[in-house]
N, C-alpha and C. Protein backbone atom coordinates (compact mmCIF):
# COMPACT_ATOMS: atom_id res chain seq x y z
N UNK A 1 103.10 104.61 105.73
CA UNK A 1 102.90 106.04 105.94
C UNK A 1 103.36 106.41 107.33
N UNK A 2 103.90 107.40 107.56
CA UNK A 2 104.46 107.50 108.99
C UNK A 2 103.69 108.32 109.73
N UNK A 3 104.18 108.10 110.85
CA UNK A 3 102.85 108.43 111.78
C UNK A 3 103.12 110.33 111.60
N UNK A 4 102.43 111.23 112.28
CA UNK A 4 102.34 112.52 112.00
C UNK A 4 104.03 112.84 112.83
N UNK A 5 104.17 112.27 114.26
CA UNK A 5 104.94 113.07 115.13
C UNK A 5 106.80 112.52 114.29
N UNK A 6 106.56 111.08 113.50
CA UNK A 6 107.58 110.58 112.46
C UNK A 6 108.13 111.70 111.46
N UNK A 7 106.82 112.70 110.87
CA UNK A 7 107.06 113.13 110.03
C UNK A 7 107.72 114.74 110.62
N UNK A 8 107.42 114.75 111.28
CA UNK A 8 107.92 116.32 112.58
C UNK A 8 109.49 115.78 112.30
N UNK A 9 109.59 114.27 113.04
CA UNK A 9 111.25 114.45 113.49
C UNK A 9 111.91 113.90 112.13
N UNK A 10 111.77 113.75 111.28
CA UNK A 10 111.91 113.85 109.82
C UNK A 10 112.22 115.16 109.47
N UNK A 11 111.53 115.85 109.93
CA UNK A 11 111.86 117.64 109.57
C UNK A 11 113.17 118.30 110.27
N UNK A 12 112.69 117.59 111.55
CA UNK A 12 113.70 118.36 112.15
C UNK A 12 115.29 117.74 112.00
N UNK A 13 115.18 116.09 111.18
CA UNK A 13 116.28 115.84 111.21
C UNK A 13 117.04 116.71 109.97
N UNK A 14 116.35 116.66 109.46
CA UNK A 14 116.93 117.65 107.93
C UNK A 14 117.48 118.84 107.96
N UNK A 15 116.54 119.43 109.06
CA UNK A 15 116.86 120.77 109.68
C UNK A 15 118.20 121.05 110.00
N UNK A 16 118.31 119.97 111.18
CA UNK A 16 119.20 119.95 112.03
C UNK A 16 121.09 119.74 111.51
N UNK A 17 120.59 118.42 110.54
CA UNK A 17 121.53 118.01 110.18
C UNK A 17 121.97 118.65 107.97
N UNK A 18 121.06 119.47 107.47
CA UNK A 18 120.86 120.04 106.53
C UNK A 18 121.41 121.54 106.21
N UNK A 19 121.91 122.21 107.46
CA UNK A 19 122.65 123.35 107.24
C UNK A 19 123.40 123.64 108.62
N UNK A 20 124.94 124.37 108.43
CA UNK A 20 125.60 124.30 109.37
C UNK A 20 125.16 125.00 110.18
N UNK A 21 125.93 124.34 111.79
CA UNK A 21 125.43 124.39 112.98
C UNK A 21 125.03 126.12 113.11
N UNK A 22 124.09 126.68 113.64
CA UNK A 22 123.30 127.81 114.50
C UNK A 22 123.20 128.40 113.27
N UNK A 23 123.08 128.04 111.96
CA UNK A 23 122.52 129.24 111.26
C UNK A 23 120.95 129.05 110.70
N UNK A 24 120.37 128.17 111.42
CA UNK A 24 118.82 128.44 111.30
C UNK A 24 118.78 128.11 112.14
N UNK A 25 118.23 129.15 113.10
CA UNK A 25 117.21 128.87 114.49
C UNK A 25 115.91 129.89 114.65
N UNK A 26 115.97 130.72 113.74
CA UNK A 26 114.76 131.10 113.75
C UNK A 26 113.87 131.12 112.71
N UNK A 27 112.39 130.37 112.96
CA UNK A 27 111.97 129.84 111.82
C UNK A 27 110.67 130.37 112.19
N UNK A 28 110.39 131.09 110.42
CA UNK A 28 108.81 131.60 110.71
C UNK A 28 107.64 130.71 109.96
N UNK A 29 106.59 130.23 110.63
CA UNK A 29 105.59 129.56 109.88
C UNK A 29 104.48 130.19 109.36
N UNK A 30 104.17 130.01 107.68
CA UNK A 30 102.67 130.86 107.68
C UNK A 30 102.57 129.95 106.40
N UNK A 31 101.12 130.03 106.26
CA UNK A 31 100.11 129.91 105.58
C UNK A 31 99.85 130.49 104.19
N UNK A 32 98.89 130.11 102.79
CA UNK A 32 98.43 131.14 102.02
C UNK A 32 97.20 131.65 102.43
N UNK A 33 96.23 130.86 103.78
CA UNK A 33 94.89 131.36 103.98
C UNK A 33 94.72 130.72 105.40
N UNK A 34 94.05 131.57 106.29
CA UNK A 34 93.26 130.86 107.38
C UNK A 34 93.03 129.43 107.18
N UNK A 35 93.13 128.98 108.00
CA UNK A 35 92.83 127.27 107.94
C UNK A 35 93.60 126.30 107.30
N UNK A 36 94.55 126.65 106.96
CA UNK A 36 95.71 125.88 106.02
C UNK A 36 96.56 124.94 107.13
N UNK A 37 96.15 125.39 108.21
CA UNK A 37 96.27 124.45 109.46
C UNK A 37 97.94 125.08 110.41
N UNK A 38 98.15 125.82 110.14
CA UNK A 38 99.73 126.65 110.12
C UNK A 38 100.02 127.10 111.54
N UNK A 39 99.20 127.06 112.03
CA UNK A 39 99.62 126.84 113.75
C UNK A 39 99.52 125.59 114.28
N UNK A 40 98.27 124.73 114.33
CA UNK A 40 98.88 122.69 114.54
C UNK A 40 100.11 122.80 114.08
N UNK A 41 100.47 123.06 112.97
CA UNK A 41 101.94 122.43 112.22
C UNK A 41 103.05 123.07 113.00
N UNK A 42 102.68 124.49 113.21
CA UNK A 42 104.15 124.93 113.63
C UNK A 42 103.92 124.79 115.96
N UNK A 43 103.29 124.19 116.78
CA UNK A 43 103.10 123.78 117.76
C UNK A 43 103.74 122.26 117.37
N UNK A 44 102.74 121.69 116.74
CA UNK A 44 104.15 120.45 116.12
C UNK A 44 105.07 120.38 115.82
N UNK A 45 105.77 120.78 115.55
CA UNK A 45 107.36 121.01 114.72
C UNK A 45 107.68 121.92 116.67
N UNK A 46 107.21 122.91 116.79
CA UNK A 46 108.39 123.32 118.64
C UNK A 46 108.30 121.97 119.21
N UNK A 47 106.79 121.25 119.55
CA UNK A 47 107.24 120.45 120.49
C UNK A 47 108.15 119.16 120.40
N UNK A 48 108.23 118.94 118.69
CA UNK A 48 109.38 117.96 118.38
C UNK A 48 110.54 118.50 119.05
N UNK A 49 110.86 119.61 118.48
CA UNK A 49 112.25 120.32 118.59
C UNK A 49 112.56 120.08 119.97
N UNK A 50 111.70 120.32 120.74
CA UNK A 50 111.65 120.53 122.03
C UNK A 50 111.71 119.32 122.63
N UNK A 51 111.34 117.83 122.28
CA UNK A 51 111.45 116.74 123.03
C UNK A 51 113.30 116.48 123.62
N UNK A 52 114.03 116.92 122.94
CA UNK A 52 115.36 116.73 122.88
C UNK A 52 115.66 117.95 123.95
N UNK A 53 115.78 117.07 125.11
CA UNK A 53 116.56 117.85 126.16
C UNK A 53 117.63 119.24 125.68
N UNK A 54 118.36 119.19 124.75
CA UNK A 54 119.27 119.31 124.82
C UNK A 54 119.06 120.89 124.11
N UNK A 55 117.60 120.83 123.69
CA UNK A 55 117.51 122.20 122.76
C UNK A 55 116.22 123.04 123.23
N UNK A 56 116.64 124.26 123.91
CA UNK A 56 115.28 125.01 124.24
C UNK A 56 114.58 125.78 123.13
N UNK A 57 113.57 125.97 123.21
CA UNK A 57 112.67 126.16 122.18
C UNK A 57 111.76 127.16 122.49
N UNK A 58 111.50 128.46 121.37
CA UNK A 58 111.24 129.04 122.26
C UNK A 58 109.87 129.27 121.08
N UNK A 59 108.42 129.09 121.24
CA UNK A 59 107.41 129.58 120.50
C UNK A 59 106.48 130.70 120.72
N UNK A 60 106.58 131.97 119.33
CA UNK A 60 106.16 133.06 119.48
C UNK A 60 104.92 133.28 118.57
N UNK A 61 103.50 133.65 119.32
CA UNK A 61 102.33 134.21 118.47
C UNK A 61 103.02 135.45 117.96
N UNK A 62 103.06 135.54 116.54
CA UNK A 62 103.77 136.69 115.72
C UNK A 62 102.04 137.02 114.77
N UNK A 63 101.01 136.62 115.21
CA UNK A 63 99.78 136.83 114.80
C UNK A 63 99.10 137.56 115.07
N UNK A 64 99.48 138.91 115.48
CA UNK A 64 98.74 140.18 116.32
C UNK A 64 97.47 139.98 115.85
N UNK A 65 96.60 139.67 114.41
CA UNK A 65 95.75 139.94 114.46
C UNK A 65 94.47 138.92 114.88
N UNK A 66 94.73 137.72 114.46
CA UNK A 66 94.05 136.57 114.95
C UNK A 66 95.19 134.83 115.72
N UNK A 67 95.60 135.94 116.70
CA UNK A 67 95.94 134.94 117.80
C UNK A 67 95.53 133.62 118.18
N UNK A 68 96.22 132.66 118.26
CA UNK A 68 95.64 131.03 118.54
C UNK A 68 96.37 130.23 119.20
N UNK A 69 97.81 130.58 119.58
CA UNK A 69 98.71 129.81 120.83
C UNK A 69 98.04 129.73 122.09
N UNK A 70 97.72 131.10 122.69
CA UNK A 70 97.45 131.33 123.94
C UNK A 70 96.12 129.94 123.96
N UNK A 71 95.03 129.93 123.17
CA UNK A 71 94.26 129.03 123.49
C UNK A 71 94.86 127.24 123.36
N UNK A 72 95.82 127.07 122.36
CA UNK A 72 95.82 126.01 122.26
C UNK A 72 96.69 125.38 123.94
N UNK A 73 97.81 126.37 124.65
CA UNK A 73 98.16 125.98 125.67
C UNK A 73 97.33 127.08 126.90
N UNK A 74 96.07 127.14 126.55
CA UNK A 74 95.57 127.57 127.53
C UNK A 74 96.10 128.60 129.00
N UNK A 75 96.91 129.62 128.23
CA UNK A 75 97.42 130.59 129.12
C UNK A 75 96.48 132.17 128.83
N UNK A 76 97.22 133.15 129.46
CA UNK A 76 96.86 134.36 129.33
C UNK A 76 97.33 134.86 127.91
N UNK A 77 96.78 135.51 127.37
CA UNK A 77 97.76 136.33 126.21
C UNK A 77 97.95 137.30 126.14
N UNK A 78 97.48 138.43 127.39
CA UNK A 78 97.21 139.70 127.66
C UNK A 78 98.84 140.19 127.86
N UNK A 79 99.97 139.54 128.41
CA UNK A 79 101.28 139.91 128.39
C UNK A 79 101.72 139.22 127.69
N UNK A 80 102.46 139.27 126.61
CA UNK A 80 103.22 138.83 125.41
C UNK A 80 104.15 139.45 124.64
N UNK A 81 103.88 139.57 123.15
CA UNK A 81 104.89 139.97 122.61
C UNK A 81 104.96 141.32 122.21
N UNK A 82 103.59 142.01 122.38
CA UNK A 82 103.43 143.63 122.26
C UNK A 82 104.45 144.03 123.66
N UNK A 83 103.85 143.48 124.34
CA UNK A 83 104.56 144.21 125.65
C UNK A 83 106.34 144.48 125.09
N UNK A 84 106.74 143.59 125.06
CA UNK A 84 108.22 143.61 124.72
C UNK A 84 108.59 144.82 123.33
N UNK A 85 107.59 144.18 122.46
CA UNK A 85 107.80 145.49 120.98
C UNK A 85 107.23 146.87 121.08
N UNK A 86 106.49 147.54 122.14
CA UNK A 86 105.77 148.42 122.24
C UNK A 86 106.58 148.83 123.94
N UNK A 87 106.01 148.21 124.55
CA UNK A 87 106.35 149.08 126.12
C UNK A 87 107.78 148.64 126.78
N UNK A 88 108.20 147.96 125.66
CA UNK A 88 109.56 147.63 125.86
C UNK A 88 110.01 147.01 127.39
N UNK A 89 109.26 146.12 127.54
CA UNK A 89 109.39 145.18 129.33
C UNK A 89 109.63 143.89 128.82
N UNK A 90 110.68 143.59 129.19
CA UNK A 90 111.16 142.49 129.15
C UNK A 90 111.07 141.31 131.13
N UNK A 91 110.05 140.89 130.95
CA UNK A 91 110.24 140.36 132.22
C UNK A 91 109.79 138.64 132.09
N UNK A 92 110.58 137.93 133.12
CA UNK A 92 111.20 136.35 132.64
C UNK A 92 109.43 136.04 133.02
N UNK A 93 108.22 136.64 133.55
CA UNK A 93 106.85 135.92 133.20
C UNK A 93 106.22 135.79 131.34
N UNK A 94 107.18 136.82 130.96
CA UNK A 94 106.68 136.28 129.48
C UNK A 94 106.75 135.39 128.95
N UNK A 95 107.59 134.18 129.48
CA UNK A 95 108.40 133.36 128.92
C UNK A 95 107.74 132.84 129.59
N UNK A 96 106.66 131.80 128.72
CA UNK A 96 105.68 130.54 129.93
C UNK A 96 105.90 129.41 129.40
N UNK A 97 106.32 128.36 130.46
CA UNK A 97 106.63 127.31 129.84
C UNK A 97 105.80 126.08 129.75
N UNK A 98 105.83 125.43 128.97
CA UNK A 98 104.36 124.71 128.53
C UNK A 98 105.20 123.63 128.00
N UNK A 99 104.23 122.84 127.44
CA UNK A 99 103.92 121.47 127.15
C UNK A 99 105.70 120.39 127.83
N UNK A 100 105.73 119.65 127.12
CA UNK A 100 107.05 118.74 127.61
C UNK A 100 108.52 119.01 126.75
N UNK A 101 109.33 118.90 127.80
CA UNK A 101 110.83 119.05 127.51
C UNK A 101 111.25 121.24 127.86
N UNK A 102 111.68 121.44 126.88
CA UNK A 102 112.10 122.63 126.89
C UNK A 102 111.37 123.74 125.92
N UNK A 103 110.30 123.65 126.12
CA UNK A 103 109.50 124.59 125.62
C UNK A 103 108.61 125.59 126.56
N UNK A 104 109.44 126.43 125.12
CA UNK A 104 108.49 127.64 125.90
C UNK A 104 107.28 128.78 125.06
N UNK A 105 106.57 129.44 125.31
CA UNK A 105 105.61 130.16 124.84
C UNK A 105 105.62 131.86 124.90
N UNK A 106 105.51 132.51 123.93
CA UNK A 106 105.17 133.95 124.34
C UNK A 106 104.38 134.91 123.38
N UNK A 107 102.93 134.69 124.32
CA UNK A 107 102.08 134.76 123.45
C UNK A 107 101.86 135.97 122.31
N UNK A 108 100.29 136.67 122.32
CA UNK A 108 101.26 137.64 121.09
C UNK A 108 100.85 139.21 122.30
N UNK A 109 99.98 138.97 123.45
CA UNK A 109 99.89 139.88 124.21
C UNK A 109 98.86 141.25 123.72
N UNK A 110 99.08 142.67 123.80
CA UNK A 110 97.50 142.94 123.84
C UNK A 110 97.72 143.20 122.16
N UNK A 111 96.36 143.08 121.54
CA UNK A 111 96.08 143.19 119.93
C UNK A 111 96.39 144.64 119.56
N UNK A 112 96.91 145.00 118.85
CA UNK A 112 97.49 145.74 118.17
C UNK A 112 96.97 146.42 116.89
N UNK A 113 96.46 147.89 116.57
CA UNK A 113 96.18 147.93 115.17
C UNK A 113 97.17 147.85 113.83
N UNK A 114 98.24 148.16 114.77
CA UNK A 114 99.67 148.16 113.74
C UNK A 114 100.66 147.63 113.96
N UNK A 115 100.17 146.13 113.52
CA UNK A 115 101.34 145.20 113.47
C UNK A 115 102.45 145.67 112.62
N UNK A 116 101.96 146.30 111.23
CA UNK A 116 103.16 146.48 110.83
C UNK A 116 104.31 147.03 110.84
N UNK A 117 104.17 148.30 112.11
CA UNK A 117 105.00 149.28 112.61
C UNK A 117 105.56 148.75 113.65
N UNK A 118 105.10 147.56 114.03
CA UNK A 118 105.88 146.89 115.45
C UNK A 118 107.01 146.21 114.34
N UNK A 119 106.80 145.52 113.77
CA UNK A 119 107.31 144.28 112.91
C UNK A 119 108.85 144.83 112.57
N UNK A 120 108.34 146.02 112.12
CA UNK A 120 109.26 147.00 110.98
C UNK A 120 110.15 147.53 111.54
N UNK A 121 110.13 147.47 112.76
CA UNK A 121 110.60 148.29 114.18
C UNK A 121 112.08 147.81 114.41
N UNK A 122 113.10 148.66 114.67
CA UNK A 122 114.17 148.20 115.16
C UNK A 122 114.64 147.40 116.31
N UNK A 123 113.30 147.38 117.42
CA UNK A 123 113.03 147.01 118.51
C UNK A 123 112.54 145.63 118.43
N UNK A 124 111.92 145.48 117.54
CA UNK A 124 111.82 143.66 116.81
C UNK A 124 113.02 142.94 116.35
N UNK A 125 113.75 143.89 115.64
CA UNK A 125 115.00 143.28 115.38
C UNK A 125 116.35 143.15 116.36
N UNK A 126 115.83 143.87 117.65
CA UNK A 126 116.74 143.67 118.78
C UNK A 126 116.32 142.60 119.34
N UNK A 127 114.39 142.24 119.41
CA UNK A 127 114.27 141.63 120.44
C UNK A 127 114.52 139.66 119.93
N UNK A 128 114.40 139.86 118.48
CA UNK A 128 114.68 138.24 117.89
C UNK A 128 116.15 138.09 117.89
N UNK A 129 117.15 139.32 118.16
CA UNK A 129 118.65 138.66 118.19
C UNK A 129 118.70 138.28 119.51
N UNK A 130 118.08 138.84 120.31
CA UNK A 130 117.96 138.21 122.09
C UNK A 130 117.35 137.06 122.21
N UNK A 131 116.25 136.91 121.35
CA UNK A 131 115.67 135.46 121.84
C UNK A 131 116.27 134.70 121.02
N UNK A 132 117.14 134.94 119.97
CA UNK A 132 117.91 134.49 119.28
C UNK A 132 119.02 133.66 120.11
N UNK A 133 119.61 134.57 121.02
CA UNK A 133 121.23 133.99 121.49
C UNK A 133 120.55 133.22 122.94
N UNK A 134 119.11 132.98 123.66
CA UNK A 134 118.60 132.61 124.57
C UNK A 134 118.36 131.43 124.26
N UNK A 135 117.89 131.06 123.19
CA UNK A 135 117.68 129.76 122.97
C UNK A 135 118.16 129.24 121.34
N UNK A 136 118.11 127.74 121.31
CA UNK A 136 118.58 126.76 120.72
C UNK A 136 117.79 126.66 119.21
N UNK A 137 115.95 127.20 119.26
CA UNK A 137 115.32 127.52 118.06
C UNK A 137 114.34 128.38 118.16
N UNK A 138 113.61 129.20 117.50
CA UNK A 138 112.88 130.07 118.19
C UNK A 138 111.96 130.44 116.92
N UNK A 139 110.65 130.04 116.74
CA UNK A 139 109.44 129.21 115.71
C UNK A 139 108.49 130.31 116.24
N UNK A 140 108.16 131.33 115.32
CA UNK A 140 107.51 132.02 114.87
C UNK A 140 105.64 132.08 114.17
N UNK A 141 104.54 131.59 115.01
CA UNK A 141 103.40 132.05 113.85
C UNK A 141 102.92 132.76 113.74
N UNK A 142 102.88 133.16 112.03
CA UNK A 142 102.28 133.97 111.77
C UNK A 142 100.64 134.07 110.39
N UNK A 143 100.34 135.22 110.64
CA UNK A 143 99.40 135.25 109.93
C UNK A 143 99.69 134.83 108.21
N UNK A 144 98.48 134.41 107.48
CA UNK A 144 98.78 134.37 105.75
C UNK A 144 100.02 135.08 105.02
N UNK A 145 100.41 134.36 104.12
CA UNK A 145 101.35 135.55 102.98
C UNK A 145 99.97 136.29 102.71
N UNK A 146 99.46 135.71 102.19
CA UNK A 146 98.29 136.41 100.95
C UNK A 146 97.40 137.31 101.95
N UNK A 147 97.78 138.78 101.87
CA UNK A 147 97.10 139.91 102.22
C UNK A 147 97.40 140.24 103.86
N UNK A 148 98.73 139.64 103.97
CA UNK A 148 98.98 140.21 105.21
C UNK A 148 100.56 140.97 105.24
N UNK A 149 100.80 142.25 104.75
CA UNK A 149 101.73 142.22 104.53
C UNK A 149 102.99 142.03 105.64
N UNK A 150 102.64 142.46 107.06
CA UNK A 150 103.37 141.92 108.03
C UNK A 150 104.48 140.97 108.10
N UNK A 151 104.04 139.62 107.18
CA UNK A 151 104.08 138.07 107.23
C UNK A 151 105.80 137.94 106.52
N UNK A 152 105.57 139.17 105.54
CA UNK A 152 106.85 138.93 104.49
C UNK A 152 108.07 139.99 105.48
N UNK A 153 107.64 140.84 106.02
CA UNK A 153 108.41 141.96 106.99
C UNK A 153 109.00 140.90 107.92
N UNK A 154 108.61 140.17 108.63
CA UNK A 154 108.82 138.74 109.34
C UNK A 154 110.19 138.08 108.90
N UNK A 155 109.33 138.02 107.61
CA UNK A 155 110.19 136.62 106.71
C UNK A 155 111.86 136.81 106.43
N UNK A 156 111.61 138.17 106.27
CA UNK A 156 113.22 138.60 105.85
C UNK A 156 113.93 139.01 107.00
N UNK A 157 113.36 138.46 108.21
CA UNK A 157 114.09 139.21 109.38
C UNK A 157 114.68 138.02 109.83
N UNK A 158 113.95 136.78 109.85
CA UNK A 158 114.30 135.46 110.23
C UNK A 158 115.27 134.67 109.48
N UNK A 159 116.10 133.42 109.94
CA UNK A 159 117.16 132.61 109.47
C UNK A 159 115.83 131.73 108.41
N UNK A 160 114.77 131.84 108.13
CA UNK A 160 114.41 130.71 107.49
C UNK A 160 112.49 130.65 107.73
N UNK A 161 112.04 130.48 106.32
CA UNK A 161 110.32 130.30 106.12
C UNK A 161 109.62 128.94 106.04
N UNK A 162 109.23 128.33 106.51
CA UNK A 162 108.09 127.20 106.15
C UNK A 162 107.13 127.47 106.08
N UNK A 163 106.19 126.94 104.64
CA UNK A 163 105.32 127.32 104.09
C UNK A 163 104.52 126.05 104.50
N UNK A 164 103.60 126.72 105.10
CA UNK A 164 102.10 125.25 105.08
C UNK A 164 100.77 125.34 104.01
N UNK A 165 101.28 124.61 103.53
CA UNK A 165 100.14 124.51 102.30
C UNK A 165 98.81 122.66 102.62
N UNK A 166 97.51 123.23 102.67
CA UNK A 166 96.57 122.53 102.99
C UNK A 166 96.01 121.46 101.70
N UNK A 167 96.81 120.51 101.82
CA UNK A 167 96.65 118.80 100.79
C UNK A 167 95.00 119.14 100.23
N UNK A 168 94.78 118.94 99.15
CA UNK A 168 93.38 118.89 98.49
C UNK A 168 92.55 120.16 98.48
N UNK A 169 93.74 121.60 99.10
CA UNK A 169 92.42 123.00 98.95
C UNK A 169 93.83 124.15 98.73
N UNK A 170 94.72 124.34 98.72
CA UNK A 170 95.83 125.03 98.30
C UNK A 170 95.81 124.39 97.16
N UNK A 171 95.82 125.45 96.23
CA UNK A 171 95.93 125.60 94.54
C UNK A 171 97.37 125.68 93.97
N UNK A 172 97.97 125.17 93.24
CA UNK A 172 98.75 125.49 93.01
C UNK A 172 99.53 126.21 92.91
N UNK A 173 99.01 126.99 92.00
CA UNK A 173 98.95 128.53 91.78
C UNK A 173 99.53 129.11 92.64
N UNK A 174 98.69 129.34 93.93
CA UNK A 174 98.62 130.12 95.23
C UNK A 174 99.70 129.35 95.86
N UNK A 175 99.87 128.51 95.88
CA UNK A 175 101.06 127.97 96.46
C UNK A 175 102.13 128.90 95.82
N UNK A 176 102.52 128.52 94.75
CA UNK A 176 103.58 129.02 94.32
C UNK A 176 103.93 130.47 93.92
N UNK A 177 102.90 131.29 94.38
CA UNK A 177 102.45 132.58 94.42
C UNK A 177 103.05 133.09 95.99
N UNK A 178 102.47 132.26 96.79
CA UNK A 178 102.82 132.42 98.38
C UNK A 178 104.74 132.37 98.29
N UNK A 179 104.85 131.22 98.22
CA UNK A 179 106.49 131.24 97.64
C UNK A 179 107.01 132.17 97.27
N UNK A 180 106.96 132.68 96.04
CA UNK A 180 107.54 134.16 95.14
C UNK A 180 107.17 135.01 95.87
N UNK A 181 106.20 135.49 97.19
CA UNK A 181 106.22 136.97 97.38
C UNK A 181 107.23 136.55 98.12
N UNK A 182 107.49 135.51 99.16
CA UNK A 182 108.19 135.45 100.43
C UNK A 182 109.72 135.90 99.92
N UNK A 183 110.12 135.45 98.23
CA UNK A 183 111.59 135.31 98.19
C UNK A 183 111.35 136.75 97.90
N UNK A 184 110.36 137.19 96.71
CA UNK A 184 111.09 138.46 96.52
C UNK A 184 110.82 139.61 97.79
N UNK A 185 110.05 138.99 98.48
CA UNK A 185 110.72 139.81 99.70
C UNK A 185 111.65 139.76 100.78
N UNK A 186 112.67 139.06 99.86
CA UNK A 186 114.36 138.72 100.65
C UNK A 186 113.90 137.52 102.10
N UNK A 187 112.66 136.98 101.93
CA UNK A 187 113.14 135.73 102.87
C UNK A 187 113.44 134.77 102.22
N UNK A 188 114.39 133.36 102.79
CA UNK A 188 114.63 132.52 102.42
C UNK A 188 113.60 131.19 103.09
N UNK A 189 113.18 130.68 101.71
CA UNK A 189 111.95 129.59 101.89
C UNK A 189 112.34 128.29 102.13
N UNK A 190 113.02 127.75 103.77
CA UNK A 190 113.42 126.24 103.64
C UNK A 190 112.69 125.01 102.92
N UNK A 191 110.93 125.53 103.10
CA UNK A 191 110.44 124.03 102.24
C UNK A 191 109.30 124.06 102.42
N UNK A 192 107.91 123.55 102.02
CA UNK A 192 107.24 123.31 102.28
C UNK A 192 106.32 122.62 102.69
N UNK A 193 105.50 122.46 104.06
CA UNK A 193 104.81 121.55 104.72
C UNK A 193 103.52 120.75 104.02
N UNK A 194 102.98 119.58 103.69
CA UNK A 194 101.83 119.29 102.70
C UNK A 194 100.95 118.80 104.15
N UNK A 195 100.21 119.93 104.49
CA UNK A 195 99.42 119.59 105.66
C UNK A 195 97.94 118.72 105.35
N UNK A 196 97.58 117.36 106.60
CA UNK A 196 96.22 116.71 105.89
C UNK A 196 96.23 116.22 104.63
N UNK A 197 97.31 115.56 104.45
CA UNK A 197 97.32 114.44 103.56
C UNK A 197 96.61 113.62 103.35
N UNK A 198 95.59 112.98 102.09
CA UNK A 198 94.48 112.21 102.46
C UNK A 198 95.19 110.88 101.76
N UNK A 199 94.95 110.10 102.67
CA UNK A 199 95.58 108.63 101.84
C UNK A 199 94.60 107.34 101.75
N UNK A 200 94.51 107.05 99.87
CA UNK A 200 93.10 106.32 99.85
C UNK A 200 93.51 104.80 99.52
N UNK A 201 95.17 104.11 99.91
CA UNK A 201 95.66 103.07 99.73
C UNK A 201 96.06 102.66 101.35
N UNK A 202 95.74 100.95 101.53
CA UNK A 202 96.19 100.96 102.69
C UNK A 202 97.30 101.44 103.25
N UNK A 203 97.79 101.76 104.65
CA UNK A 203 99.10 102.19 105.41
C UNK A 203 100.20 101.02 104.88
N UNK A 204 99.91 100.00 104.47
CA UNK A 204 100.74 98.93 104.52
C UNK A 204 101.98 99.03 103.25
N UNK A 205 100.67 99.15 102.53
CA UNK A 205 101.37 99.63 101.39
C UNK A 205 102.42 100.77 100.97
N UNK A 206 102.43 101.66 101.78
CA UNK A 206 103.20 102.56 101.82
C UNK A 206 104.29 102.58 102.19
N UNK A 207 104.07 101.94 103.59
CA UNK A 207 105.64 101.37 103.91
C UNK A 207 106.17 100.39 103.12
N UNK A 208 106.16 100.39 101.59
CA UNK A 208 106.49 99.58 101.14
C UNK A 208 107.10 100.29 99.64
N UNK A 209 106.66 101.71 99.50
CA UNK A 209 106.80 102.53 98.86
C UNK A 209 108.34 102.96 98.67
């Protein structure tokens, strides 16, 4: 069984080497429900991306409503990504750089009642072709498909969706429910993540699989 950070650069090799050069670099991550684990996964997957000198990385709280970057790298979140979609300031402190290699952070900044009018905004779609041509990949979290409609407004704006679905509590069903809204709302679904895998045979054995 491979170790968790194995299975990151597994992703990203597929990624990388799975569709021609610069036409996925912006990738949005979500969930069918809270807790499906969809921010660990997508902080995992930048800081892979990001170990490789060679590619800056740029990670955005796209979660106006229940925010969770700012805590996991312990910054401010009060200037972020409203600032830029709303008061339209673009200044190089948004861009905080965190953990190792070429990563960077921008959190989601002040909470918002209407994410969906930022999202929808032409000013969103200026500001992801900029962070677009700034950096090398640029990884998106966001809130649930299921009852957030924001999530799918997102989806079709970006080069590409990963779906995190939670091993032993994502239903089928809902899985493949989460899937179909994303396409028929014109995003394209690269694949999906099987987060918390429970494995009840030794490790040994697997590598043998």
């Amino acid at each position: 069984m491979p170790a968790p950070s194995d299975r990151f650069q597994e992703v990203k090799t597929k990624l990388v080497t799975g569709f021609p050069l610069g036409s996925v670099k912006t990738i949005l991550f979500t969930g069918t429900a809270y807790g499906d684990g969809c921010t660990t996964t997508a902080v995992s997957f930048a800081k892979t991306m990001a170990q490789n000198c060679r590619h800056n990385v740029l990670l955005i709280d796209a979660n106006l409503r229940s925010p969770r970057l700012h805590e996991v790298f312990n910054v401010d979140y009060n200037q972020g990504l409203t600032d830029l979609l709303i008061k339209e300031e673009e200044k190089s402190s948004l861009y905080k750089k965190v953990g190792h290699g070429n990563l960077y952070l921008i959190p989601c900044g002040k909470k918002t009642s209407e994410p969906m009018a930022i999202f929808e905004s032409t000013r969103f779609d200026k500001t992801l072709k900029l962070m677009r041509e700034k950096f090398d990949y640029v990884i998106l979290d966001a809130p649930p498909v299921t009852g957030y409609a924001e999530t799918k407004v997102i989806g079709k704006k970006v080069d590409g969706v990963i779906l995190v679905i939670e091993s032993g509590k994502t239903r089928k069903q809902v899985a493949t429910r989460a899937k179909q809204e994303m396409e028929d709302a014109g995003a394209k679904v690269l694949g999906v993540i099987l987060n918390r895998r429970k494995h009840y045979i030794p490790e040994w054995i697997y590598r043998r699989l």
